[in-house]
PDB file of N, CA and C in Angstrom:
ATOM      1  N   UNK A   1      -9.905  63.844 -72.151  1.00  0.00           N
ATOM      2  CA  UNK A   1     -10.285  62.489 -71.840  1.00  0.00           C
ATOM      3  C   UNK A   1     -11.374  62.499 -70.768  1.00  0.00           C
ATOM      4  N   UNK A   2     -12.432  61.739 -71.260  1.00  0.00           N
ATOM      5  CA  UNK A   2     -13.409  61.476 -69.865  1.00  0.00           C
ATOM      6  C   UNK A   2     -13.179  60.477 -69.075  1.00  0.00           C
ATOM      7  N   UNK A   3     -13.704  60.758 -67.597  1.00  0.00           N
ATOM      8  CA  UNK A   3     -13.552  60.240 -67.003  1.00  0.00           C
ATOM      9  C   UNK A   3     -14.689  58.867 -67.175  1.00  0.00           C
ATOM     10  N   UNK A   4     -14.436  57.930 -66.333  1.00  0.00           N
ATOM     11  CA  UNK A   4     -15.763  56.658 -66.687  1.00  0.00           C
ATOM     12  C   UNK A   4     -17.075  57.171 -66.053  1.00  0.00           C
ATOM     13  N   UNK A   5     -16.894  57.746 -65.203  1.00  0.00           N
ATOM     14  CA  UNK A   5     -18.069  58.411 -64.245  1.00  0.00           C
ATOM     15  C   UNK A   5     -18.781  59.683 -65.201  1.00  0.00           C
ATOM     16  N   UNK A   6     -18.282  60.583 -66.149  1.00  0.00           N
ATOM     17  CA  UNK A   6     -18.845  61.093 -67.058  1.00  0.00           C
ATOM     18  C   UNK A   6     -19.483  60.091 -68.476  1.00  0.00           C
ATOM     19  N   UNK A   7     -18.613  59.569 -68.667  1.00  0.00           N
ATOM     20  CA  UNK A   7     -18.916  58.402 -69.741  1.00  0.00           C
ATOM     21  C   UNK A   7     -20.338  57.536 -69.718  1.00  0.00           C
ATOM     22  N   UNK A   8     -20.264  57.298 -67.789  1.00  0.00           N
ATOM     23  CA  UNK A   8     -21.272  56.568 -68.005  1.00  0.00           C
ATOM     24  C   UNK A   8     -22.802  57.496 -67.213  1.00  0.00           C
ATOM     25  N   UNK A   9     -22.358  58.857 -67.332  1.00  0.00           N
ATOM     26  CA  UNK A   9     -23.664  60.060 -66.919  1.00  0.00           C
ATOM     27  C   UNK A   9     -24.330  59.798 -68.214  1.00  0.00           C
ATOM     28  N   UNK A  10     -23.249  60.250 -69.460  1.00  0.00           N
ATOM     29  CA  UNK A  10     -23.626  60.553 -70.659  1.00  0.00           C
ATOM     30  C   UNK A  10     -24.555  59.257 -70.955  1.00  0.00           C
ATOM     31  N   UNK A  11     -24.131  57.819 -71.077  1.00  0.00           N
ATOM     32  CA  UNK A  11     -24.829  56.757 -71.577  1.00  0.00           C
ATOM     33  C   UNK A  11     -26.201  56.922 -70.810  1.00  0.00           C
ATOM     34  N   UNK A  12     -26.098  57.171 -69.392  1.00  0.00           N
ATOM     35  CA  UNK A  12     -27.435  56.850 -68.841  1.00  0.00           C
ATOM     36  C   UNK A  12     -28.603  57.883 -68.777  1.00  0.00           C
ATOM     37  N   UNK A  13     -27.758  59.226 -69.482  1.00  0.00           N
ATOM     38  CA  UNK A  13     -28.913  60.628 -69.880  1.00  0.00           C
ATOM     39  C   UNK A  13     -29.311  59.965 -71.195  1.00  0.00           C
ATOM     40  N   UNK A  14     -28.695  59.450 -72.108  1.00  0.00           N
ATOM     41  CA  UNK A  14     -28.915  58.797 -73.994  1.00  0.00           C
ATOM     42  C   UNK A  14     -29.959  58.114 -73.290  1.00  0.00           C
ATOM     43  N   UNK A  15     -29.861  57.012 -72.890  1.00  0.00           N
ATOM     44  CA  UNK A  15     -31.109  55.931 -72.853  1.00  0.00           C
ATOM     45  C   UNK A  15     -32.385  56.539 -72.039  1.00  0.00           C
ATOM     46  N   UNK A  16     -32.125  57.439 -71.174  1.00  0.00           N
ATOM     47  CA  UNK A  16     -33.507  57.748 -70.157  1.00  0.00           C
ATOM     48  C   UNK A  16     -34.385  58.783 -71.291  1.00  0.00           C
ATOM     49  N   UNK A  17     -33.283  59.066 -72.345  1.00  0.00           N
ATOM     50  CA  UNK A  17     -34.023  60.193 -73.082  1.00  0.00           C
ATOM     51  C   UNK A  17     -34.910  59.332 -74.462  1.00  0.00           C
ATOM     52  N   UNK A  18     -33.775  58.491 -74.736  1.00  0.00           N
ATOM     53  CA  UNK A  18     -34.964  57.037 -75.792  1.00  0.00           C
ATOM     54  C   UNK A  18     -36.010  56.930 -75.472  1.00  0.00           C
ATOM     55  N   UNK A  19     -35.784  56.030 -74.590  1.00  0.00           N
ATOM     56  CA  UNK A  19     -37.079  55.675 -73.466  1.00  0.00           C
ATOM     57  C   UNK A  19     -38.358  56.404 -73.447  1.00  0.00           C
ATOM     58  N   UNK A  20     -37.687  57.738 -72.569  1.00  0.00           N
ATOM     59  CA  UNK A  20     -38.883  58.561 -72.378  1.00  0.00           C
ATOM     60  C   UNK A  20     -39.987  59.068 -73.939  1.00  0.00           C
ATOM     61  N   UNK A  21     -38.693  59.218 -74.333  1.00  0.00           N
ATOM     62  CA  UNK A  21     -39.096  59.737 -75.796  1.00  0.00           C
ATOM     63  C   UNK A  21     -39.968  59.191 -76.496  1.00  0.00           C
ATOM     64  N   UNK A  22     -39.701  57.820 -76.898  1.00  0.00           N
ATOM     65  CA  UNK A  22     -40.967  56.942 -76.760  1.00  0.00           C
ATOM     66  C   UNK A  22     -42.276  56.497 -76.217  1.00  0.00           C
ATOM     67  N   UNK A  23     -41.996  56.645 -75.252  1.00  0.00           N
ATOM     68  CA  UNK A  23     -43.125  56.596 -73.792  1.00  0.00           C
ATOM     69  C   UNK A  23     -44.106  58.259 -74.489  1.00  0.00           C
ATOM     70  N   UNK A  24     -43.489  59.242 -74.676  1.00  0.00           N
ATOM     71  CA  UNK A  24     -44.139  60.180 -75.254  1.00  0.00           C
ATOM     72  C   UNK A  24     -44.753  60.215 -76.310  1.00  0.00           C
ATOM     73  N   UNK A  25     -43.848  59.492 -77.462  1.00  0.00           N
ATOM     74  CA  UNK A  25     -44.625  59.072 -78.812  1.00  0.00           C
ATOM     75  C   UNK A  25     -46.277  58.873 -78.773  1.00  0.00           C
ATOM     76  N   UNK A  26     -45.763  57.485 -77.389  1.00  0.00           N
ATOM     77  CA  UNK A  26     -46.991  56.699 -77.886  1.00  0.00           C
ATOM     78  C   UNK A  26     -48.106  57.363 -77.074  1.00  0.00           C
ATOM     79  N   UNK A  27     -47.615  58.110 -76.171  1.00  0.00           N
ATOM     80  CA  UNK A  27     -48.861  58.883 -75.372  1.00  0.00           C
ATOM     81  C   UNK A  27     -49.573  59.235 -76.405  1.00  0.00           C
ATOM     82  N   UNK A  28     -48.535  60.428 -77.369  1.00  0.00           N
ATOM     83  CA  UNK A  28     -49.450  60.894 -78.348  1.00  0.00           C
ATOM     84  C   UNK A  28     -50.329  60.944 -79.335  1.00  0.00           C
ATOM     85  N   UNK A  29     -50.048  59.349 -79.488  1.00  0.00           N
ATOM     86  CA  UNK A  29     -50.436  58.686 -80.523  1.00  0.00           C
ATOM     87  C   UNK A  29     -52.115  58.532 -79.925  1.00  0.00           C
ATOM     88  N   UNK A  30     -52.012  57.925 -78.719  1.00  0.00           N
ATOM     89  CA  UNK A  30     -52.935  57.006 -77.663  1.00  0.00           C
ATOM     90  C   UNK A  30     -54.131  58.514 -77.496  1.00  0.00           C
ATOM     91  N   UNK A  31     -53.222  59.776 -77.159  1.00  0.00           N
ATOM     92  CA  UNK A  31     -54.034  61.160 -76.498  1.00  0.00           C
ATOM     93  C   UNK A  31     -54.287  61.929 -77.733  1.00  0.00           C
ATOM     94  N   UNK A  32     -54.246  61.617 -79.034  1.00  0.00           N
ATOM     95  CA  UNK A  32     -54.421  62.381 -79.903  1.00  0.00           C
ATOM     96  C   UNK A  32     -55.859  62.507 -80.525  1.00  0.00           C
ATOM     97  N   UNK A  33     -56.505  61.129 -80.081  1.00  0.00           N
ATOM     98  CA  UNK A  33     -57.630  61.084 -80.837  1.00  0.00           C
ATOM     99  C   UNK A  33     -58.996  61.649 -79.701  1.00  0.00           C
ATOM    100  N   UNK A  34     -58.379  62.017 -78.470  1.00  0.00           N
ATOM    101  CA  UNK A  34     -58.971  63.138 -77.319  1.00  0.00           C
ATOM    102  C   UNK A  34     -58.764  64.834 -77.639  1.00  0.00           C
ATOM    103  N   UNK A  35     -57.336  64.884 -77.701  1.00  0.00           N
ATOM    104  CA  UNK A  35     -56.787  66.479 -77.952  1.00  0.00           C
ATOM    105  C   UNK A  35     -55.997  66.341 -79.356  1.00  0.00           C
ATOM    106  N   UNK A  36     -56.317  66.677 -80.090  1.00  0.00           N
ATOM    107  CA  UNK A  36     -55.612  66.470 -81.269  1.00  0.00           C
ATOM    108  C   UNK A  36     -54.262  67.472 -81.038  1.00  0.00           C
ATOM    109  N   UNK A  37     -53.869  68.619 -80.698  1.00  0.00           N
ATOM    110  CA  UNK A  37     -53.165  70.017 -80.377  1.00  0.00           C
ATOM    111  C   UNK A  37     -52.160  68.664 -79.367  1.00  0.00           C
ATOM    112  N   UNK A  38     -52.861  68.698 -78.051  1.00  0.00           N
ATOM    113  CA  UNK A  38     -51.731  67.578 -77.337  1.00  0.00           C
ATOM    114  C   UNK A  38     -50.788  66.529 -77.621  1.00  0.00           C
ATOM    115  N   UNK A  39     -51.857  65.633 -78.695  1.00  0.00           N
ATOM    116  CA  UNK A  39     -51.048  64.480 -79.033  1.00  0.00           C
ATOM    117  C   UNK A  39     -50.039  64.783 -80.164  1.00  0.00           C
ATOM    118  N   UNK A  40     -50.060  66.000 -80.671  1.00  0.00           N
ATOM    119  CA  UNK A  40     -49.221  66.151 -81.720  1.00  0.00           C
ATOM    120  C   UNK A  40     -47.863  66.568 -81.003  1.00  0.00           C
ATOM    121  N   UNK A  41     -48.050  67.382 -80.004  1.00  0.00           N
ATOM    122  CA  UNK A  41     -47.254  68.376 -79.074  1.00  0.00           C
ATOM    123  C   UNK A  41     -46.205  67.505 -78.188  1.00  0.00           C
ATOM    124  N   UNK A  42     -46.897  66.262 -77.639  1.00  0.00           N
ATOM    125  CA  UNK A  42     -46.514  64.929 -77.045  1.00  0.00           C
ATOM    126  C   UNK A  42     -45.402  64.299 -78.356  1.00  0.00           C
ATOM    127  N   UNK A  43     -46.183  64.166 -79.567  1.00  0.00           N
ATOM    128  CA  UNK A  43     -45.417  63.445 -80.090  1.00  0.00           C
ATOM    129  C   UNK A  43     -44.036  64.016 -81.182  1.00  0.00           C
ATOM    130  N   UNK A  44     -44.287  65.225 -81.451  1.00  0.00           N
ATOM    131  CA  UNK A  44     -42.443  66.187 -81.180  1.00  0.00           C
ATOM    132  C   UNK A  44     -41.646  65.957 -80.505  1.00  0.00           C
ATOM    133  N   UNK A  45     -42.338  66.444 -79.034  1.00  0.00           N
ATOM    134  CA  UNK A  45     -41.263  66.388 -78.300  1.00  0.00           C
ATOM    135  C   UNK A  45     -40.613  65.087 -77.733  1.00  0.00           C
ATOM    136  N   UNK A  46     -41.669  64.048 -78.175  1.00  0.00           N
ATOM    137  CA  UNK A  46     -41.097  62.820 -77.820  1.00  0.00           C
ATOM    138  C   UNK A  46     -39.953  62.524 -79.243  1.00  0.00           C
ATOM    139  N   UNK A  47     -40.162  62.744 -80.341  1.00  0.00           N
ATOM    140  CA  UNK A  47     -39.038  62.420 -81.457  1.00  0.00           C
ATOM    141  C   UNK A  47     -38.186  63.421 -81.063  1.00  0.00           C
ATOM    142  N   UNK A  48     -38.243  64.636 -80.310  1.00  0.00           N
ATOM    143  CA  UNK A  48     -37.045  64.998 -80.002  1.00  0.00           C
ATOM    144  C   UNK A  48     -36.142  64.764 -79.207  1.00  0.00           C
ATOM    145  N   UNK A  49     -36.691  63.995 -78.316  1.00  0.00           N
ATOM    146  CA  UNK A  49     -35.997  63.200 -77.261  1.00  0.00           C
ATOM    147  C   UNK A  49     -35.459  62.245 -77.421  1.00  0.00           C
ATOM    148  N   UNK A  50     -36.189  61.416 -78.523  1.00  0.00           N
ATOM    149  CA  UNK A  50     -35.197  59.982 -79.280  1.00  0.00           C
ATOM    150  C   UNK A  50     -34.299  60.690 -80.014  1.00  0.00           C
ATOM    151  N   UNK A  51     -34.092  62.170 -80.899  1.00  0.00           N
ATOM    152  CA  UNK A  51     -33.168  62.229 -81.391  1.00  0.00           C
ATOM    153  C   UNK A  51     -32.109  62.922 -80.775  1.00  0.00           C
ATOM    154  N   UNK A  52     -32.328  63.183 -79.676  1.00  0.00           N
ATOM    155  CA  UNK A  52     -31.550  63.801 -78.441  1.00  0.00           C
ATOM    156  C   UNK A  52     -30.338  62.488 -77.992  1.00  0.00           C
ATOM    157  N   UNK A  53     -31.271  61.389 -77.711  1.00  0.00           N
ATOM    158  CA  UNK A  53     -30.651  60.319 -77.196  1.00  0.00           C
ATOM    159  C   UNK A  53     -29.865  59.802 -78.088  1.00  0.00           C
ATOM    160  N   UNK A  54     -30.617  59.760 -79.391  1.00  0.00           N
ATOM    161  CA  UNK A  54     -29.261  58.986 -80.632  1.00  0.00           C
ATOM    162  C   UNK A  54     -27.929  59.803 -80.745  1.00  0.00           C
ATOM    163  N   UNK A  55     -28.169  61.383 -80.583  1.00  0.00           N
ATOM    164  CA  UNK A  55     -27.172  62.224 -80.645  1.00  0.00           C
ATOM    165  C   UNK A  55     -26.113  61.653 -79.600  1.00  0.00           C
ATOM    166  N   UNK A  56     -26.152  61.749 -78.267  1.00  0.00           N
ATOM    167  CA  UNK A  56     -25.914  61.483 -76.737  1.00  0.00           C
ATOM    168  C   UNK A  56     -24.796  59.821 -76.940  1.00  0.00           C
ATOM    169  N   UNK A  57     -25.794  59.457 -77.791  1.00  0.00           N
ATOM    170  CA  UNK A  57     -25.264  57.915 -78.214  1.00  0.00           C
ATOM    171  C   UNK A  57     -23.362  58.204 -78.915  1.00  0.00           C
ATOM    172  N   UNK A  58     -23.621  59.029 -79.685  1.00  0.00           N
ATOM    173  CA  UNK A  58     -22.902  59.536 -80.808  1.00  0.00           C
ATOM    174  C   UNK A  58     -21.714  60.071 -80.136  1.00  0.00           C
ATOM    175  N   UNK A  59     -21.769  60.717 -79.595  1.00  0.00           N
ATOM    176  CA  UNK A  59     -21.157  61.684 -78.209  1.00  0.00           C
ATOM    177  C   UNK A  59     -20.392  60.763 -77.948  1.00  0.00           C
ATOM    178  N   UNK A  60     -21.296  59.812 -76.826  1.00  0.00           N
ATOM    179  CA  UNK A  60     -20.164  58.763 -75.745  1.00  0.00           C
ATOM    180  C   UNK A  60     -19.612  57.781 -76.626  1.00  0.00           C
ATOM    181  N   UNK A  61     -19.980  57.873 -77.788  1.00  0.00           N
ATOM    182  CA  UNK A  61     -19.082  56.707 -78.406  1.00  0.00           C
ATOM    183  C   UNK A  61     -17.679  57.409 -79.170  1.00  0.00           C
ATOM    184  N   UNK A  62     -17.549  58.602 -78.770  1.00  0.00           N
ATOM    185  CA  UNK A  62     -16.700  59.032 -79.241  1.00  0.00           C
ATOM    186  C   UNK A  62     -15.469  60.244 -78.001  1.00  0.00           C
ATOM    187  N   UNK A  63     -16.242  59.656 -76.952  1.00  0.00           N
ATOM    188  CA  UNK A  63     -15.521  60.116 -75.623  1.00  0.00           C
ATOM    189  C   UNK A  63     -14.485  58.930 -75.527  1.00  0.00           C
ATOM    190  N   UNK A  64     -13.019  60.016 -75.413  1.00  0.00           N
ATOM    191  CA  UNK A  64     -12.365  59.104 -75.011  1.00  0.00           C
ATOM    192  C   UNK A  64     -11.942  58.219 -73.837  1.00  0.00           C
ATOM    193  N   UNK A  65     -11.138  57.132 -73.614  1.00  0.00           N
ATOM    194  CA  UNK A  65     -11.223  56.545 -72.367  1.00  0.00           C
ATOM    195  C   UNK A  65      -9.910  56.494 -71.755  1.00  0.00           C
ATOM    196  N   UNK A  66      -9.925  57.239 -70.411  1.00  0.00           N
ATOM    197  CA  UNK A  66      -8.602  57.335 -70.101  1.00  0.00           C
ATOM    198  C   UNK A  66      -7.908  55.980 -69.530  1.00  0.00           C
ATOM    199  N   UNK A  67      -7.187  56.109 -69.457  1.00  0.00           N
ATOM    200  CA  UNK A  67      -6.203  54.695 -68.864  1.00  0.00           C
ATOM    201  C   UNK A  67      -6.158  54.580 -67.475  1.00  0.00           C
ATOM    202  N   UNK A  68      -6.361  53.607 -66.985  1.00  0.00           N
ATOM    203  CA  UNK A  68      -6.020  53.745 -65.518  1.00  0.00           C
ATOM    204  C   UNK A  68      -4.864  54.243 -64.906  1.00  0.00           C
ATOM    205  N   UNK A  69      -4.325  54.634 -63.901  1.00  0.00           N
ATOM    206  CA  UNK A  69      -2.827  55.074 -63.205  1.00  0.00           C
ATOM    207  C   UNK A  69      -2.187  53.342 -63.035  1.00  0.00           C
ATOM    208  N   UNK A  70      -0.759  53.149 -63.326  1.00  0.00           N
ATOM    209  CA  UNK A  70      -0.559  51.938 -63.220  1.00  0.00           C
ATOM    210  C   UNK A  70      -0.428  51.210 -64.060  1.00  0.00           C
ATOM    211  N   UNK A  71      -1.458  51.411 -65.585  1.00  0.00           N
ATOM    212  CA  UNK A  71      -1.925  50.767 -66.262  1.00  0.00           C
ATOM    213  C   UNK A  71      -1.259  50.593 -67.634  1.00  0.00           C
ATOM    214  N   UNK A  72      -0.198  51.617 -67.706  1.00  0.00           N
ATOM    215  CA  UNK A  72       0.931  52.260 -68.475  1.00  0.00           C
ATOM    216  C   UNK A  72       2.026  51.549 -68.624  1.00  0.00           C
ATOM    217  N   UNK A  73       2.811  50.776 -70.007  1.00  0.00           N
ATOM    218  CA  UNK A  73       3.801  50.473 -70.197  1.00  0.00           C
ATOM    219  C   UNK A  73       4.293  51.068 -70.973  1.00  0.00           C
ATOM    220  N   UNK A  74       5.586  51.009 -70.933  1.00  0.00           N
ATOM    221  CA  UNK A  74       7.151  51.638 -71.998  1.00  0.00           C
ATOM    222  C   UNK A  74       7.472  50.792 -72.742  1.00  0.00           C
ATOM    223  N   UNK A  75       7.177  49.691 -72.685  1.00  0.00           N
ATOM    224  CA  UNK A  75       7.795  49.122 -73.765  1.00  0.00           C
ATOM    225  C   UNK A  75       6.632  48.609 -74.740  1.00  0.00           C
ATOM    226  N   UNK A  76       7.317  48.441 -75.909  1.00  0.00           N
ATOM    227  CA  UNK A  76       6.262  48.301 -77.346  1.00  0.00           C
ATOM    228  C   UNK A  76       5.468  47.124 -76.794  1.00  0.00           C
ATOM    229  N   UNK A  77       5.874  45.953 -76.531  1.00  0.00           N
ATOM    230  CA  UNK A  77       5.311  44.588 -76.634  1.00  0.00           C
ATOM    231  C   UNK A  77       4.686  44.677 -75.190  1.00  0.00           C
ATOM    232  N   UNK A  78       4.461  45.653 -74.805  1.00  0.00           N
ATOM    233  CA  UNK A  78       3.972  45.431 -73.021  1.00  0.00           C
ATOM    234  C   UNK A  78       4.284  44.741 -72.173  1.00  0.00           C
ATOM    235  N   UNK A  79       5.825  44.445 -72.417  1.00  0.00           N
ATOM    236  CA  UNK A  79       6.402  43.885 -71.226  1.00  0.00           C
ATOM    237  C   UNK A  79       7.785  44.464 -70.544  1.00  0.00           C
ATOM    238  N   UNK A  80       8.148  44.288 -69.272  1.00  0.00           N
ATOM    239  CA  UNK A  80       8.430  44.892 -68.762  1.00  0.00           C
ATOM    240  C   UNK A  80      10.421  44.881 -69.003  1.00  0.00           C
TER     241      UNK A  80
END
């Protein structure tokens, strides 16, 4: 079981890696028609980073969530 503090490392490495990943795309797109070798190089590693992040996505949605201490009942209907 993860903790929420891992749970929410994982969500916030997924999105910084979208993001960036994109932000790289379009560099390459933008720097390609300067360095053709660059903008291609830019724009890999930027789809690898969006598919890094969709992975990451995949991950925390499948981390489980522990229960708080306290938070625990015995009886079926949750009452006491």
């Amino acid at each position: 079981m993860a903790t929420p503090r891992a749970r929410a490392w994982v969500e916030r490495l997924a999105w910084i890696a979208i993001y960036g990943g994109i932000f790289a795309i379009i560099l390459g797109v933008i720097s390609g028609e300067v360095h053709v070798i660059a903008g291609w190089s830019l724009g890999v590693l930027g789809g690898m980073a969006v598919a890094a992040g969709v992975v990451l996505i995949v991950v925390r949605s499948r981390m489980a969530e522990t229960a708080a201490p306290g938070a625990q009942s015995n009886s079926p209907e949750g009452k006491p």
